[in-house]
C-alpha atoms as a PDB file:
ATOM      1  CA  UNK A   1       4.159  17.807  12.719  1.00  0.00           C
ATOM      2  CA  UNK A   2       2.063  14.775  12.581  1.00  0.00           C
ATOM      3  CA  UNK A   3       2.809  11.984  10.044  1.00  0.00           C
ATOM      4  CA  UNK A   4      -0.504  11.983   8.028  1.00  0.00           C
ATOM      5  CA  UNK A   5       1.251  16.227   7.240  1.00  0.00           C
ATOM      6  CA  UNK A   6       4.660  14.655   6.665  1.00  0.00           C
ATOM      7  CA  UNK A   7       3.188  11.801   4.213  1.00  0.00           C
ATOM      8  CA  UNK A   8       1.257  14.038   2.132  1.00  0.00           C
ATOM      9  CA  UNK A   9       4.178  17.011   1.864  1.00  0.00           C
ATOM     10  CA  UNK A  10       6.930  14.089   1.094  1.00  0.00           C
ATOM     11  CA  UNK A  11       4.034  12.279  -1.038  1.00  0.00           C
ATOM     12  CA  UNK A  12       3.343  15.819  -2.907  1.00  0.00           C
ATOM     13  CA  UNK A  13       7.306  16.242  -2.870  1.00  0.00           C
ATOM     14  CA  UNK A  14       7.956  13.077  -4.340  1.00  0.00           C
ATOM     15  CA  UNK A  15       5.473  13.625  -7.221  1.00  0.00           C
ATOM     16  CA  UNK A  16       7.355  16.776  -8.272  1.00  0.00           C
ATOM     17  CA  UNK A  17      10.066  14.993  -8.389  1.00  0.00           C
ATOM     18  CA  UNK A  18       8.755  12.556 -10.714  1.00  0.00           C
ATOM     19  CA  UNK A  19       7.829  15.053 -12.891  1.00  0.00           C
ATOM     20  CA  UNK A  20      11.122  16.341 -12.983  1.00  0.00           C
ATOM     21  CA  UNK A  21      12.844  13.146 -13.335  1.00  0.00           C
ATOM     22  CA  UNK A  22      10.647  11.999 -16.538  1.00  0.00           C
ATOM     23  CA  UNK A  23      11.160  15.552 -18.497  1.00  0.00           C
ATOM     24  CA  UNK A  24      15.250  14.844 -17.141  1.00  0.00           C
ATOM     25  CA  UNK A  25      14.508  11.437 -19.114  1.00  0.00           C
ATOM     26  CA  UNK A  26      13.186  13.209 -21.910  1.00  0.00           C
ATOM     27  CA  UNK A  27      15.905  15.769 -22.717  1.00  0.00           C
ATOM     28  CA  UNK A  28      18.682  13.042 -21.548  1.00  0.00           C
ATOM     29  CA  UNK A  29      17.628  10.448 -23.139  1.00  0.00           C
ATOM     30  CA  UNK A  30      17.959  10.998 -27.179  1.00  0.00           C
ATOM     31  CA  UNK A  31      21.788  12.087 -26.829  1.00  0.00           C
ATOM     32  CA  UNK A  32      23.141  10.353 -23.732  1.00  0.00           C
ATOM     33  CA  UNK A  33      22.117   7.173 -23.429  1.00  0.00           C
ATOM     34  CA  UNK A  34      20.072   6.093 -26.882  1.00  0.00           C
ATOM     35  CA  UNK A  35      22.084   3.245 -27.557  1.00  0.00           C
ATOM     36  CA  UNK A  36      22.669   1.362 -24.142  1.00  0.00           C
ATOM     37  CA  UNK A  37      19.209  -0.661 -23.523  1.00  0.00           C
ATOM     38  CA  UNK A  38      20.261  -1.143 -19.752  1.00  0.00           C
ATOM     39  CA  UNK A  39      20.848   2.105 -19.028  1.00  0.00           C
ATOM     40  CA  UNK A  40      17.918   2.924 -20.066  1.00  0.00           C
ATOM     41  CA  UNK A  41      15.140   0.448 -18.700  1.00  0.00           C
ATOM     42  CA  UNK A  42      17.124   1.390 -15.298  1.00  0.00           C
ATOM     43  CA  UNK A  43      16.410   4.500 -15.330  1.00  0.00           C
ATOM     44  CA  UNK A  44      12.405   4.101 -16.805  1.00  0.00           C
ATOM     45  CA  UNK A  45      12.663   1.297 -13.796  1.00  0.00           C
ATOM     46  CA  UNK A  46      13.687   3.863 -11.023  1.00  0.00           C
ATOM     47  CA  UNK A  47      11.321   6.704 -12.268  1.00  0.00           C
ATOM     48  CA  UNK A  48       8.479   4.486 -12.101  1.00  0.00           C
ATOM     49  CA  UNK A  49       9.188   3.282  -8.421  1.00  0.00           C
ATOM     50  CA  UNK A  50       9.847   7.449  -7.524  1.00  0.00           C
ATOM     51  CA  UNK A  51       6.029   7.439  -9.249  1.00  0.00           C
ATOM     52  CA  UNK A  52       4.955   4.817  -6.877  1.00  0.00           C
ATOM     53  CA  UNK A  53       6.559   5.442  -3.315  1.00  0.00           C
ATOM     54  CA  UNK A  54       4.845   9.136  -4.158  1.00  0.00           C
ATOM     55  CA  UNK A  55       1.635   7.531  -4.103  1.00  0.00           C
ATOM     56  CA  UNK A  56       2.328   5.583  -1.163  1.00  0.00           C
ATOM     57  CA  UNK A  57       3.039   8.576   0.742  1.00  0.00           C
ATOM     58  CA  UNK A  58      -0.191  10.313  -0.446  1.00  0.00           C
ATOM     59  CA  UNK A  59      -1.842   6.845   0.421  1.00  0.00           C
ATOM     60  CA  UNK A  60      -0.172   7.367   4.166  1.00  0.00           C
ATOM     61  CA  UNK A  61      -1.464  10.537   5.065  1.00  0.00           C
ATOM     62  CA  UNK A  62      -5.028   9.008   4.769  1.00  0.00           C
ATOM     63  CA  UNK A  63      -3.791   6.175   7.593  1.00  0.00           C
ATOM     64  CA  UNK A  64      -5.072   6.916  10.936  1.00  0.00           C
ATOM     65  CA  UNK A  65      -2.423   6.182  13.173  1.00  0.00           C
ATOM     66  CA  UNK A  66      -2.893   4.592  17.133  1.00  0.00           C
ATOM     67  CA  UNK A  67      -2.930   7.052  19.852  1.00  0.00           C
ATOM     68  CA  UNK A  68      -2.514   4.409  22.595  1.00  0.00           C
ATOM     69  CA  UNK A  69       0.903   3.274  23.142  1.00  0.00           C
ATOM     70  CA  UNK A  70       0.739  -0.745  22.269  1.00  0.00           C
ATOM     71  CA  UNK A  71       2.718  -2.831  19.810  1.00  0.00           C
ATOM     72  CA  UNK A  72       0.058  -1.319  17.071  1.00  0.00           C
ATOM     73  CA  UNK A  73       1.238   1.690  17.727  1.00  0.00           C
ATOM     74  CA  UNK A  74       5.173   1.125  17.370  1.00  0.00           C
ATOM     75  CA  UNK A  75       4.604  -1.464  14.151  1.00  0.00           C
ATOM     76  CA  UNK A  76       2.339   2.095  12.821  1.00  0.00           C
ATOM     77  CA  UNK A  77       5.306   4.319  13.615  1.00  0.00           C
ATOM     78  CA  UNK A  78       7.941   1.729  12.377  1.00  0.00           C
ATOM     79  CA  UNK A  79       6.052   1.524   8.997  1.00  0.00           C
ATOM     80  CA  UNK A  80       5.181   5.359   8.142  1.00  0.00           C
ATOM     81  CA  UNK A  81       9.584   5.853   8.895  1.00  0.00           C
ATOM     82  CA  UNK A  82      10.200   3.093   6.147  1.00  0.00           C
ATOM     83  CA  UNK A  83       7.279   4.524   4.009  1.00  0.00           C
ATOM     84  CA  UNK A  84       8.927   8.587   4.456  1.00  0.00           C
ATOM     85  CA  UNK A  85      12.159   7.310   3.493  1.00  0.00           C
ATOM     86  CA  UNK A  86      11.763   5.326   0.744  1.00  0.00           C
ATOM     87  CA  UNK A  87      11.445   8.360  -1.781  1.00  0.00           C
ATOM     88  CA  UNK A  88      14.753   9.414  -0.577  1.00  0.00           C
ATOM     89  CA  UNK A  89      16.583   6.212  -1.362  1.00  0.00           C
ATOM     90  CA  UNK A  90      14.780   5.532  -4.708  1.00  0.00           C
ATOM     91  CA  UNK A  91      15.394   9.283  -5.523  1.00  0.00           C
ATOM     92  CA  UNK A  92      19.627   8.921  -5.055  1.00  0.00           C
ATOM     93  CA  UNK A  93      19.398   5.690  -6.909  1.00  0.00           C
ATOM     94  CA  UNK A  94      17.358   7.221 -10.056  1.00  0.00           C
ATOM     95  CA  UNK A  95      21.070   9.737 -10.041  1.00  0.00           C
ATOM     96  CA  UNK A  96      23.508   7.618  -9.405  1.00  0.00           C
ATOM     97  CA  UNK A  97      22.953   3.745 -10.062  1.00  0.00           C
ATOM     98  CA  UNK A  98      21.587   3.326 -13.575  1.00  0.00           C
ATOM     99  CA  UNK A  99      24.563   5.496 -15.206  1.00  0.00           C
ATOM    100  CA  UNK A 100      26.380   2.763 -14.481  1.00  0.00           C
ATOM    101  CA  UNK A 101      24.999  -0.338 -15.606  1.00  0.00           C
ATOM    102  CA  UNK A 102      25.106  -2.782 -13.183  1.00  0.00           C
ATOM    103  CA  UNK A 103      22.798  -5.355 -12.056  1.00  0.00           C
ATOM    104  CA  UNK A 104      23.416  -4.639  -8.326  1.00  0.00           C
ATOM    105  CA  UNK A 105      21.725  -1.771  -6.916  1.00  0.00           C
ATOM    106  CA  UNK A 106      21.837  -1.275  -3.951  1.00  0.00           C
ATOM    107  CA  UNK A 107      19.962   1.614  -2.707  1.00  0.00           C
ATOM    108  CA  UNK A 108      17.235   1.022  -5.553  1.00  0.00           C
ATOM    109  CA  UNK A 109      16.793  -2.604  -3.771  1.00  0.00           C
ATOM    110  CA  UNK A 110      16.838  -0.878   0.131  1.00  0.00           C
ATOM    111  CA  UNK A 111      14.219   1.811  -1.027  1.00  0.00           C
ATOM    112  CA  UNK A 112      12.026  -1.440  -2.164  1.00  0.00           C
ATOM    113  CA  UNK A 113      12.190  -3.300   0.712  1.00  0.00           C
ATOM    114  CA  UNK A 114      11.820   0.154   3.023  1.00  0.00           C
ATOM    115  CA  UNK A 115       8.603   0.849   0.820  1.00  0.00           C
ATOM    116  CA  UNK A 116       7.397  -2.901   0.950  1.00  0.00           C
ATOM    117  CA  UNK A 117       8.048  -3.503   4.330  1.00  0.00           C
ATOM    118  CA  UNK A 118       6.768  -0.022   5.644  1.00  0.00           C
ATOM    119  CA  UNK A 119       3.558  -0.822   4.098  1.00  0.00           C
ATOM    120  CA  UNK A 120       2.693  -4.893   5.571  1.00  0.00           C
ATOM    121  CA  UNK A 121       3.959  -3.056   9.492  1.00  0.00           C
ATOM    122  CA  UNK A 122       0.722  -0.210   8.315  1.00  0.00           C
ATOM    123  CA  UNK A 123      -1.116  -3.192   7.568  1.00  0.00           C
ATOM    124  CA  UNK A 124      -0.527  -5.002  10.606  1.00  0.00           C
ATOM    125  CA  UNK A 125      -0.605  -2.080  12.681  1.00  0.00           C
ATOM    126  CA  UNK A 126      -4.440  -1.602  11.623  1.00  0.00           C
ATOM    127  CA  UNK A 127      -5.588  -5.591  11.259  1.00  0.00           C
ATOM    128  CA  UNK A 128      -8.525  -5.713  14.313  1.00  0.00           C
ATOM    129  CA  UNK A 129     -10.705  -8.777  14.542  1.00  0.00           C
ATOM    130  CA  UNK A 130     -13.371  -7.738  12.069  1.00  0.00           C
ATOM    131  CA  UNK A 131     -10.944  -7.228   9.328  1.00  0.00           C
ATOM    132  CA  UNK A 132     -11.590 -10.053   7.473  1.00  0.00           C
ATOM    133  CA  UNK A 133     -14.824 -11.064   8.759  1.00  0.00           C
ATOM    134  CA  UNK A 134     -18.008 -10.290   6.169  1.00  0.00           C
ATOM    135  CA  UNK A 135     -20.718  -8.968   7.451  1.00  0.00           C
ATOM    136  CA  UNK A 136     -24.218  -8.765   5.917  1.00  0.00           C
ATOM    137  CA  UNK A 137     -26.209  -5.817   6.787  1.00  0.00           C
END
């Protein structure tokens, strides 16, 4: 299974998911946890980033990854592993840290950096020379 496969199923997963956490949301929401702000934006917080590391994973399977084995190639396959498991992480946190209304969370703050940091080794895996040069044709 190549990655560009395994981006779009988890990217197509993910969105699903988001779906499913936002109608959870909707039928939670109005009994459960009404009156406690925090809970609340914590939870709108983590469904939004489930939203986003989705599209980041549909995003990924449009990469095209090195076939030579050079440092672009590792930084490639180090940032599509962050990028695939970054839904996971935000997904447990939507579930389990905003119930409890705490400023520290943990997995909610590892599934950002995992997402951010997947993304600038992509980047860097594809910068070539003419990246930033302009070019008039």
């Amino acid at each position: 299974m190549t990655f560009r496969f395994a981006h779009f199923v988890i990217g197509i997963i993910t969105l699903g998911v988001f779906l499913v956490t936002g109608f959870y949301m909707k039928s939670v929401f109005p009994s459960g946890y009404e009156a406690n702000e925090i809970i609340r934006y914590q939870f709108r917080a983590n469904h939004i980033y489930i939203l986003m590391v989705g599209l980041l994973n549909l995003l990924g399977a449009l990469v095209v990854s090195h076939t030579c084995r050079n440092w672009r190639y590792f930084t490639g396959l180090f940032g599509n592993i962050l990028v695939a498991v970054a839904p996971l992480l935000l997904i447990i946190a939507f579930f389990t840290e905003p119930v409890r209304a705490i400023p520290q969370r943990p997995l909610t703050l590892f599934g950002a950096i995992a997402c951010g940091a997947g993304v600038v080794a992509l980047f860097i895996s594809h910068i070539t020379k003419d990246t930033f040069s302009y070019r008039r044709g």
